[in-house]
Each structure stands twice: as structure tokens, then as C-alpha cells.
C-alpha atoms as a PDB file:
ATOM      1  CA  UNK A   1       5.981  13.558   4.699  1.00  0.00           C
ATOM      2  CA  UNK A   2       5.464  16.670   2.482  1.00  0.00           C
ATOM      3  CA  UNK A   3       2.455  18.372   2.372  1.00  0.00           C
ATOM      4  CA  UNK A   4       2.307  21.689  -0.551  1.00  0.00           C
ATOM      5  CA  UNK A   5      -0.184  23.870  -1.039  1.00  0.00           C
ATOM      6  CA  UNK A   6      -1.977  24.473  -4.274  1.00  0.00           C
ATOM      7  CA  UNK A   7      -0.045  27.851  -4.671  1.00  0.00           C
ATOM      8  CA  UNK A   8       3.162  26.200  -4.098  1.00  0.00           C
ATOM      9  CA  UNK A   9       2.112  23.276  -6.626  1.00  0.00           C
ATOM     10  CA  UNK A  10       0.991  25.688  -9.249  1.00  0.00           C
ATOM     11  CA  UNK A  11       4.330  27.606  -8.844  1.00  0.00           C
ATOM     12  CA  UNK A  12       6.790  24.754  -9.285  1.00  0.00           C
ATOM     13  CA  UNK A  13       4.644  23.460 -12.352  1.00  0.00           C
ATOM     14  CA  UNK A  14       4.700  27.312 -13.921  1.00  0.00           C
ATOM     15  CA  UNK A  15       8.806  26.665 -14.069  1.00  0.00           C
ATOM     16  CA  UNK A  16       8.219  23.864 -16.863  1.00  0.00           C
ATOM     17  CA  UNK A  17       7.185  23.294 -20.003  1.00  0.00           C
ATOM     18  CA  UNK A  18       4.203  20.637 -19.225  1.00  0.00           C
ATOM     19  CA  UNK A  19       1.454  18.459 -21.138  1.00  0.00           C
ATOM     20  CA  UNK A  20      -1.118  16.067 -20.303  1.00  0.00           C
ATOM     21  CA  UNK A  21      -0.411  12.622 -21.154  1.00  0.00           C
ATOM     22  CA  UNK A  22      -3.204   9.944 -20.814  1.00  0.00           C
ATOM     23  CA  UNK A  23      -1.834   6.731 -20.074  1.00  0.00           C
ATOM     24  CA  UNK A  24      -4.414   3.519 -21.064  1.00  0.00           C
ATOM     25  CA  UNK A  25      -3.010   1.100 -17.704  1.00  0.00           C
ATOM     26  CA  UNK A  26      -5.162  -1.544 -18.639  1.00  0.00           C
ATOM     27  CA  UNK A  27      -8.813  -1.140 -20.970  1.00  0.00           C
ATOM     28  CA  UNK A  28     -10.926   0.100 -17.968  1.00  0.00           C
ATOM     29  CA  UNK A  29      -8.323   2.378 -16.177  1.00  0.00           C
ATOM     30  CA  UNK A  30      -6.814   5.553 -17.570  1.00  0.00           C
ATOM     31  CA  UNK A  31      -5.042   7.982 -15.580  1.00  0.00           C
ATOM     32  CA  UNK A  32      -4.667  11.728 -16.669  1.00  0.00           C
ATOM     33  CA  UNK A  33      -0.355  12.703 -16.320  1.00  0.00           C
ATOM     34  CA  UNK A  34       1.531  15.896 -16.357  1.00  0.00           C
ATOM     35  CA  UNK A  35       4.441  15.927 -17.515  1.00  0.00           C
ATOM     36  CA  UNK A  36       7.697  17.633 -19.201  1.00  0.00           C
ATOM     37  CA  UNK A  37       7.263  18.459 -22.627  1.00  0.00           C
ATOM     38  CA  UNK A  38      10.941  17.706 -23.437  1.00  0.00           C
ATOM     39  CA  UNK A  39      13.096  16.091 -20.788  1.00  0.00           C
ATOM     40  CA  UNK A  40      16.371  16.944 -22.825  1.00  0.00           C
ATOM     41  CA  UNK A  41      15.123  20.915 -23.353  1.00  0.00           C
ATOM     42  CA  UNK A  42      14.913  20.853 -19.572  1.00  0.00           C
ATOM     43  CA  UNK A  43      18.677  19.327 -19.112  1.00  0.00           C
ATOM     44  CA  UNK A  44      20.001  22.027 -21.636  1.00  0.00           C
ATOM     45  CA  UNK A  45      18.428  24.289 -19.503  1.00  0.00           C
ATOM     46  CA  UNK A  46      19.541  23.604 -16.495  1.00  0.00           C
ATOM     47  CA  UNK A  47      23.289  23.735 -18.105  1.00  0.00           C
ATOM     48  CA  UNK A  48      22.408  27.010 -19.086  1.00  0.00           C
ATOM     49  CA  UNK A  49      21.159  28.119 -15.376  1.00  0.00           C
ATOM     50  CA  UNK A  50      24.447  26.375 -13.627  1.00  0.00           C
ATOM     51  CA  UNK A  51      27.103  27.934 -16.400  1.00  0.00           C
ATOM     52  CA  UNK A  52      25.456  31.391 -15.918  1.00  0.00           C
ATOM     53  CA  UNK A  53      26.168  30.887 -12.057  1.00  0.00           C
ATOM     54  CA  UNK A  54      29.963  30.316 -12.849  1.00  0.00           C
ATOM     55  CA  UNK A  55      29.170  26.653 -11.553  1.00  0.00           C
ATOM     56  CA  UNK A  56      30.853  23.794 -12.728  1.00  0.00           C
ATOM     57  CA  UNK A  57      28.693  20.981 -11.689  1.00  0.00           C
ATOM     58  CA  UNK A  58      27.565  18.842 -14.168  1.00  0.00           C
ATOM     59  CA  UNK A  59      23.631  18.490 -14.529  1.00  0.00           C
ATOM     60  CA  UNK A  60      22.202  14.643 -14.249  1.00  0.00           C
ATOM     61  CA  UNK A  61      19.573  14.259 -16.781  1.00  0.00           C
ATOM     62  CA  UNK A  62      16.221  14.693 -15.528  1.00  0.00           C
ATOM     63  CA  UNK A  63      15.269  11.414 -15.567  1.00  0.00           C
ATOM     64  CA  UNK A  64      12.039  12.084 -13.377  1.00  0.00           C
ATOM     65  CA  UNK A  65      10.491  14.207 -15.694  1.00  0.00           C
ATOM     66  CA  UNK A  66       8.946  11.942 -17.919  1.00  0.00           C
ATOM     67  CA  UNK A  67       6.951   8.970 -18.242  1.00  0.00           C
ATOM     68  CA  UNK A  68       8.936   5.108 -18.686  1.00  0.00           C
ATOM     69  CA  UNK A  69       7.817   2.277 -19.990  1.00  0.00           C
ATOM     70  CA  UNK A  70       8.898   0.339 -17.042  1.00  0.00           C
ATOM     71  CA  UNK A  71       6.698   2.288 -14.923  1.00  0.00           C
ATOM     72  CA  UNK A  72       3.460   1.343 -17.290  1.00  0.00           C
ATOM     73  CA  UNK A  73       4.599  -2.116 -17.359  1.00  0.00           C
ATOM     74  CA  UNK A  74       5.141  -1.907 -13.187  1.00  0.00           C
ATOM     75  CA  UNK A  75       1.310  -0.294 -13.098  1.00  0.00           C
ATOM     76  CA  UNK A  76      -0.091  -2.930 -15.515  1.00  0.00           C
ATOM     77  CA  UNK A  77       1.463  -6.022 -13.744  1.00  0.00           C
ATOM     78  CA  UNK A  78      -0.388  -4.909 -10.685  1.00  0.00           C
ATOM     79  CA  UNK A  79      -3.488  -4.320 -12.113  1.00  0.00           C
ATOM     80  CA  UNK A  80      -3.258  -7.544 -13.823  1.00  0.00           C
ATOM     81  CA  UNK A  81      -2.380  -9.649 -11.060  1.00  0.00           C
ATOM     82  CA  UNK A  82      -4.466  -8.155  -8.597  1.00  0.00           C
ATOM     83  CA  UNK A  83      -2.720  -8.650  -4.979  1.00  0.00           C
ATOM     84  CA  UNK A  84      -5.120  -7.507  -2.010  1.00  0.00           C
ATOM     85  CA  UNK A  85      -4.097  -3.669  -1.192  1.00  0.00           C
ATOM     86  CA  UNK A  86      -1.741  -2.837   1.233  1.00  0.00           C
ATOM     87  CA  UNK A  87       1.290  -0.302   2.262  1.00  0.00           C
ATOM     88  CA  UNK A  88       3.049   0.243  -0.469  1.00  0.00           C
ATOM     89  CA  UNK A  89       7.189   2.512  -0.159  1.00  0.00           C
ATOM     90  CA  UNK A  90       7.820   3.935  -3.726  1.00  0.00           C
ATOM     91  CA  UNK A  91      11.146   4.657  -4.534  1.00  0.00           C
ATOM     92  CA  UNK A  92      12.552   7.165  -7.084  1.00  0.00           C
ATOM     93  CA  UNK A  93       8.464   7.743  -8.004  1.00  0.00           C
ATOM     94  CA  UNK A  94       9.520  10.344 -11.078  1.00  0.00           C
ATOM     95  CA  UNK A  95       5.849  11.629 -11.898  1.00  0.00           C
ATOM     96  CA  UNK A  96       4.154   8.945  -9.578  1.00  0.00           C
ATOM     97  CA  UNK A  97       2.978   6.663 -12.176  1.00  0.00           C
ATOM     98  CA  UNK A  98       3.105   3.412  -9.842  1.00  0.00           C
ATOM     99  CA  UNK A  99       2.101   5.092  -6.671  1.00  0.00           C
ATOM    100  CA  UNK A 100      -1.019   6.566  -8.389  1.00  0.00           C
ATOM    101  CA  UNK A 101      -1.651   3.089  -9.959  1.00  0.00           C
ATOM    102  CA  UNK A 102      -1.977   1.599  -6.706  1.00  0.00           C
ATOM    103  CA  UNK A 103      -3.934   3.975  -4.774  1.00  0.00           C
ATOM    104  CA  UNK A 104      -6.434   3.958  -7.680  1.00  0.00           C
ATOM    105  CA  UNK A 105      -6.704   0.266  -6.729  1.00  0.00           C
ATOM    106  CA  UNK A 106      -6.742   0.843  -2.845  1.00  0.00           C
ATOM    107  CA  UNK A 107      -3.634   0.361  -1.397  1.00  0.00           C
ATOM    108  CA  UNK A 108      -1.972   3.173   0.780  1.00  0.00           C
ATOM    109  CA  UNK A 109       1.030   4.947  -0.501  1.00  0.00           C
ATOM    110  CA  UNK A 110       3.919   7.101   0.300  1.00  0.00           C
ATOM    111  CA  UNK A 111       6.117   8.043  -3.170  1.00  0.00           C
ATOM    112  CA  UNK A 112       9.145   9.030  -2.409  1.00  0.00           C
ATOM    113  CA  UNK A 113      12.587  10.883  -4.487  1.00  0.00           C
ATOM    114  CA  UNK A 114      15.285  12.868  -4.047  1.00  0.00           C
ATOM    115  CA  UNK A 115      13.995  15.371  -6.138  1.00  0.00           C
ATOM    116  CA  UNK A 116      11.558  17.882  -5.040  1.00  0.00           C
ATOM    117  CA  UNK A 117       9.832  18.657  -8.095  1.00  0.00           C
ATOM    118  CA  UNK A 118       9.089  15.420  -8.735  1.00  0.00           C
ATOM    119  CA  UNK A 119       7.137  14.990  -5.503  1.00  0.00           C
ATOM    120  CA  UNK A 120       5.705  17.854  -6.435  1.00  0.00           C
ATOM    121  CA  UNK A 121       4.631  16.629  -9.501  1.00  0.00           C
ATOM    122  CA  UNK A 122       3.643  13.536  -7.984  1.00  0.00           C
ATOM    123  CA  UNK A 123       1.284  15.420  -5.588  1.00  0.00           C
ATOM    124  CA  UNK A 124      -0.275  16.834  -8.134  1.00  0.00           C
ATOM    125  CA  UNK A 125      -0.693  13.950 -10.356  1.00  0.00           C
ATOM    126  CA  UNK A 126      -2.382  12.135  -7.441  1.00  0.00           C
ATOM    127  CA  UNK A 127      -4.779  14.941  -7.277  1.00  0.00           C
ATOM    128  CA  UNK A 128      -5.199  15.088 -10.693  1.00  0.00           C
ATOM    129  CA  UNK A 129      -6.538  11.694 -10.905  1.00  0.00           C
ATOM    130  CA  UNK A 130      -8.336  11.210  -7.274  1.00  0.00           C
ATOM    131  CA  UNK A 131      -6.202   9.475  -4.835  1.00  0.00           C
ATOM    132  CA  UNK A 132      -4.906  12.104  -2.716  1.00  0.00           C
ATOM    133  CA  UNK A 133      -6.408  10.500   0.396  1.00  0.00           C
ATOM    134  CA  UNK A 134      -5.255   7.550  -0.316  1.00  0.00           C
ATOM    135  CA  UNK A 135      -1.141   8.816  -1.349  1.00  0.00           C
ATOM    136  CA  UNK A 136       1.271  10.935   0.114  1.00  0.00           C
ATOM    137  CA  UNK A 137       4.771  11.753  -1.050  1.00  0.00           C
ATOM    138  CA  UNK A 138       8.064  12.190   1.223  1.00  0.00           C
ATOM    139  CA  UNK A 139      12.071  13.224   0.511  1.00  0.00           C
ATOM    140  CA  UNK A 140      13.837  10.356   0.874  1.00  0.00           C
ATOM    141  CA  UNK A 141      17.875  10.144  -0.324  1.00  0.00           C
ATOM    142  CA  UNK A 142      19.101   6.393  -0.579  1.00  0.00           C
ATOM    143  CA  UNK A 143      22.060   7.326   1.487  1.00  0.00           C
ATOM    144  CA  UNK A 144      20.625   7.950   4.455  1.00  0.00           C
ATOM    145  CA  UNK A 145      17.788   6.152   4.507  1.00  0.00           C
ATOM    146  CA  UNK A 146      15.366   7.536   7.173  1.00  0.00           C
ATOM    147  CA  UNK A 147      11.563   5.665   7.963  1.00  0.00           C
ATOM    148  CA  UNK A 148       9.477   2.461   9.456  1.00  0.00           C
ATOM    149  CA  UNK A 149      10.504  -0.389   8.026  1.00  0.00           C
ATOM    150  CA  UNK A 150       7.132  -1.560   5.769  1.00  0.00           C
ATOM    151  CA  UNK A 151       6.165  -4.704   3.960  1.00  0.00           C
ATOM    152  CA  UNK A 152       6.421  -4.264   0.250  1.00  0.00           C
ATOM    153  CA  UNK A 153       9.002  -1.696  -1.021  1.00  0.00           C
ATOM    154  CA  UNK A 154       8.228  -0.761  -4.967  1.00  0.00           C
ATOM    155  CA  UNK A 155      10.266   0.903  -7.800  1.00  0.00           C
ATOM    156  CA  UNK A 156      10.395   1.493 -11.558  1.00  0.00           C
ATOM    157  CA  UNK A 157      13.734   1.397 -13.555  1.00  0.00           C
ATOM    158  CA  UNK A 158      15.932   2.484 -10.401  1.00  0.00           C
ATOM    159  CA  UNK A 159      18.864   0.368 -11.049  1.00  0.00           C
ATOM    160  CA  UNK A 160      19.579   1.573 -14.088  1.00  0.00           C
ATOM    161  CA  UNK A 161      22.915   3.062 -12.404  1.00  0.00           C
ATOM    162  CA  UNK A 162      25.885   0.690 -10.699  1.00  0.00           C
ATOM    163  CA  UNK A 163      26.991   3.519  -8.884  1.00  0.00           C
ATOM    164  CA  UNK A 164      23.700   3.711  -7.064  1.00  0.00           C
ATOM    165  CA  UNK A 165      23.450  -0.017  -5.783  1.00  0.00           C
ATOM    166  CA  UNK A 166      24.861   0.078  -2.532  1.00  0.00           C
ATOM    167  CA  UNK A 167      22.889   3.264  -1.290  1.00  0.00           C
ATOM    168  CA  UNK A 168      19.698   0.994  -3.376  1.00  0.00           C
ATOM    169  CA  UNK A 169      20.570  -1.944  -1.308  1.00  0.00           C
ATOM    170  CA  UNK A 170      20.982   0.236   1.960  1.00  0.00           C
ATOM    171  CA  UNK A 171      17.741   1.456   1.430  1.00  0.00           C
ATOM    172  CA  UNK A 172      16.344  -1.831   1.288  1.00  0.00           C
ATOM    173  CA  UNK A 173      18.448  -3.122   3.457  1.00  0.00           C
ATOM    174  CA  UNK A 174      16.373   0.031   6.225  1.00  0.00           C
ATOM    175  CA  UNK A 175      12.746  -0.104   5.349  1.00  0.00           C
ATOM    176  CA  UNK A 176      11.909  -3.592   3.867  1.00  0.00           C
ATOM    177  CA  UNK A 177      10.956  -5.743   6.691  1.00  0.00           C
ATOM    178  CA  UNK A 178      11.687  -9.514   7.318  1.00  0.00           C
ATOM    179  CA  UNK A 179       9.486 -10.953   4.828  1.00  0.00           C
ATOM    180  CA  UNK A 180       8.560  -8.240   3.201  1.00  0.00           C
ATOM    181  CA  UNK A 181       8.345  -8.013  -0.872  1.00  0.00           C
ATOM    182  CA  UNK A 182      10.484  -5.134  -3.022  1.00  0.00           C
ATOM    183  CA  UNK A 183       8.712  -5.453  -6.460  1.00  0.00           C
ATOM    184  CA  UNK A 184      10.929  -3.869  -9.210  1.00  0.00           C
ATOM    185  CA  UNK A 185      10.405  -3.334 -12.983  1.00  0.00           C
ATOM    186  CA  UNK A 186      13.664  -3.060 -15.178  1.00  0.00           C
ATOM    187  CA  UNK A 187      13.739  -3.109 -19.156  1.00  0.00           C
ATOM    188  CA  UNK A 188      16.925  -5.723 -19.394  1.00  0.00           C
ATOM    189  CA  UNK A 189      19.673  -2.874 -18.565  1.00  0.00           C
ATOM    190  CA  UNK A 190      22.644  -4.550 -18.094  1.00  0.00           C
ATOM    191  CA  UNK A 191      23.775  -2.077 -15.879  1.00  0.00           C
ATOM    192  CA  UNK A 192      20.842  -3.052 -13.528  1.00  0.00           C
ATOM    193  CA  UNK A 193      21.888  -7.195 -13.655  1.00  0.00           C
ATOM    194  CA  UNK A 194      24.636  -6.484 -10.912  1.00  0.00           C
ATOM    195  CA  UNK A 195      22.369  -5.188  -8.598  1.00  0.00           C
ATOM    196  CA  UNK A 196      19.947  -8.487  -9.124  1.00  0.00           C
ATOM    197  CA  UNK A 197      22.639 -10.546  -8.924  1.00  0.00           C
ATOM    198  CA  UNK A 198      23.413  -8.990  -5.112  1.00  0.00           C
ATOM    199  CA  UNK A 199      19.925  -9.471  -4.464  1.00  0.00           C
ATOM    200  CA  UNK A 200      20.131 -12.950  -4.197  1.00  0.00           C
ATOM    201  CA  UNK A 201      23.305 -13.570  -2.700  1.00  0.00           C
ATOM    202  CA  UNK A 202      22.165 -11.749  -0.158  1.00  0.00           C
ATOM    203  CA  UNK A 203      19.613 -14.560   0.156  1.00  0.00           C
ATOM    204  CA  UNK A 204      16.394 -12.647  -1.043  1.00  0.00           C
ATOM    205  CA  UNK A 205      14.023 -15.012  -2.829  1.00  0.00           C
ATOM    206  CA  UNK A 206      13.608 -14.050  -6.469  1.00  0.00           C
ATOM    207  CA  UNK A 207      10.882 -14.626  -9.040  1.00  0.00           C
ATOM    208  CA  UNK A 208      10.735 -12.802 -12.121  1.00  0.00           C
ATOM    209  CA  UNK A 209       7.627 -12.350 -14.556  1.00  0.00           C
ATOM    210  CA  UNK A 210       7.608 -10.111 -18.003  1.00  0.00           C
ATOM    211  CA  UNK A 211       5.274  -7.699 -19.276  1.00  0.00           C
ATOM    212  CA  UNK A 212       4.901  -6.416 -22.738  1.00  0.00           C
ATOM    213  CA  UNK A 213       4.200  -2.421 -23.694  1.00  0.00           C
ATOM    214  CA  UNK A 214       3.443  -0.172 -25.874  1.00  0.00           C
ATOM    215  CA  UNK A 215       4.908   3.546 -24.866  1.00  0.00           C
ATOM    216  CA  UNK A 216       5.580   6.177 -27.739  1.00  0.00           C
ATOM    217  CA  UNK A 217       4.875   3.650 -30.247  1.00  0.00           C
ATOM    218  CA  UNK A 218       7.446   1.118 -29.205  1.00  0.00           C
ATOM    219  CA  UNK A 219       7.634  -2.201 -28.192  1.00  0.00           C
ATOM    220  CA  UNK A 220       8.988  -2.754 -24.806  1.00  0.00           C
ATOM    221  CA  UNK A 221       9.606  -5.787 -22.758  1.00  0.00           C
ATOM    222  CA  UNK A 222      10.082  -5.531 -19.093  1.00  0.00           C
ATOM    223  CA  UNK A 223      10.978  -7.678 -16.332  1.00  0.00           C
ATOM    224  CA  UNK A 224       9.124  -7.452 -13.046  1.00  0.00           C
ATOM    225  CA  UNK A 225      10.623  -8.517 -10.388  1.00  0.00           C
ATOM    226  CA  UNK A 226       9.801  -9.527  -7.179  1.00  0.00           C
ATOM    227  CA  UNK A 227      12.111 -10.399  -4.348  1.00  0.00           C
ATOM    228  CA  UNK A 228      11.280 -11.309  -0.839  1.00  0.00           C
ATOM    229  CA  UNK A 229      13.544 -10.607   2.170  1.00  0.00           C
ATOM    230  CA  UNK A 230      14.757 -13.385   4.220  1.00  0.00           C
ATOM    231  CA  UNK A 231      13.263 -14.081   7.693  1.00  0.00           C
END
């Protein structure tokens, strides 16, 4: 778990180019965002900072830095459908969208990502919109997954990457218990299908529901999916 202070938040969020977004969840809940003015100014950026250190890594784009539509459709299906709080595992939280969501509506949550700015923007964002008590954020890296095994694992547009199934499926594999529910949201990347498609051959129950979203003045269409681990 990672607890930072208000001067520690403040400094991290100095490094970026920020705005408030407010984001309509459903017609009676709106929650206040920061986030990245321009997600591709930040990757050119961060090009800049690694070629001036005579390093030849190559940057992945920041994909945390901004707000998805597969998170808002992910926030709105639970709102919608209303299941009684619980525990609630994010994975890859970005800016905490989700996690936020669903401490606003009382469940307990720990956001986790590999980044460290983005828990730090998710601690803040959580803050920001008065659910600190109820939301905490931890470091967790899919290969090596590290925690207690809980009953409903959730994440937003995290298979958008084959490379990243297995350590996805490890993860799941660790800290989903017998039983237990991972509830996903994916806009139709067919990059994301193989990863389903292991899902249940791995025996997982599967049900799938859409949601419909406006984000940036598109139309989006996202799947939510809900799997539940065998016993």
C-alpha cells in the first residue's frame, strides 16, 4: 500500500501539464478528474528526456494519463446495475476512474499500476472527489504478482496488448479467489479477443453485457465483461 503526502502529491502533479475534466457517470453522479493535458506532448517528452540521457530505450505511450471510454463505460455499468459493495482489486487504474466510481458507491478499494504517477494521480483524484477513506492505491507489476487473493478483481481496457496476457492471466490466476468475479471493460480490440478466448478455456464462466458512451464527442460501444473463476 502507498501512502504520499500532500507535498509529494503536489510535486509529482507540478511535473505535468494537467486539467480538470468533469466526467457526468450517470445524471446524479459527477466526479471532478485531473488529468494530462496532452498524453502524446507527454510521450514526446519523455523521448526527449531518455535521448538527452544517451538512452536508447524506447518510451511506451503513456497510456495512464488520460481518461478512456472504457473506463466511463466500466463506472457506468456499475452504477447502473447496482451490485451490493464489496472489495474491489483494480488493475492498471490509469487516473482511478473505476476505483473512485466504486468507492463513491461504497465499496472498498485498492487501485493498483505499475506506474507511480498514476497512483499518484489516483490518490489524488480520490481526494479530489471524497473517497479517500474508502480507497487506497498500491504498486503492483503483473509479473510478479504479490497480495491476498480477493473476490472481485476489476480493470478497464487492460488487454489491449497480447504480449501482456500471460503476466494478465498470472495475475488473475494470484489474487482472484475460487469464485470470485474479474469484471473487465474492452472496446472490441481484437488484440484483447485472445486473451477472452483463454479465459474460458481455462474454464472461467463468461457473460458479457454492452454499454454505450459518449467521451470527446464520440460514440463508443464497450463490452463489459464479467468472468467468474471456477471452484
Amino acid at each position: 500500500m502507498k501512502r504520499y503526502s500532500s507535498k509529494h502529491i503536489r510535486r509529482t502533479i507540478k511535473k505535468y501539464d494537467t486539467k480538470i475534466v468533469d466526467v457526468d457517470i450517470v445524471s446524479d453522479m459527477r466526479l471532478s478528474m485531473l488529468e494530462t493535458t496532452d498524453p502524446y506532448a507527454l510521450l514526446d517528452r519523455l523521448i526527449e528526456q531518455e535521448q538527452a540521457d544517451g538512452r536508447d530505450k524506447v518510451t511506451r505511450f503513456p497510456y495512464w494519463a488520460e481518461i478512456w471510454p472504457a473506463a466511463l463505460a466500466l463506472s457506468r455499468w456499475f452504477v447502473t446495475t447496482s451490485p451490493p459493495p464489496e472489495k474491489a482489486l483494480e488493475l492498471g487504474c490509469g487516473l482511478g476512474l473505476v476505483g473512485v466510481t466504486l468507492a463513491r458507491l461504497g465499496w472498498m478499494v485498492e487501485a493498483t499500476d505499475f506506474v507511480e504517477d498514476a497512483l499518484v494521480f489516483t490518490a489524488h483524484n480520490a481526494e479530489r472527489n471524497g473517497v479517500g477513506g474508502r480507497h487506497i492505491v498500491s504498486y503492483l507489476d503483473w509479473s510478479h504478482p504479490v497480495g491476498t487473493p480477493g473476490q472481485v478483481l476489476v480493470g478497464s481496457d487492460v488487454a489491449y496488448e497480447k504480449s501482456l496476457h500471460p503476466y494478465l492471466m498470472r495475475t488473475v490466476r494470484a489474487l482472484l479467489v475460487p469464485g470470485g468475479r474479474l469484471i473487465l471493460s474492452d472496446p472490441g480490440r481484437p488484440a484483447a479477443r485472445p486473451f477472452l478466448e483463454a479465459m474460458s478455456r481455462a474454464g472461467y464462466d463468461h457473460r458479457t453485457d454492452e454499454v454505450a458512451v459518449t467521451w470527446n464527442s464520440l460514440e463508443h460501444r464497450v463490452d463489459i465483461h464479467t468472468f467468474i473463476r471456477p471452484a
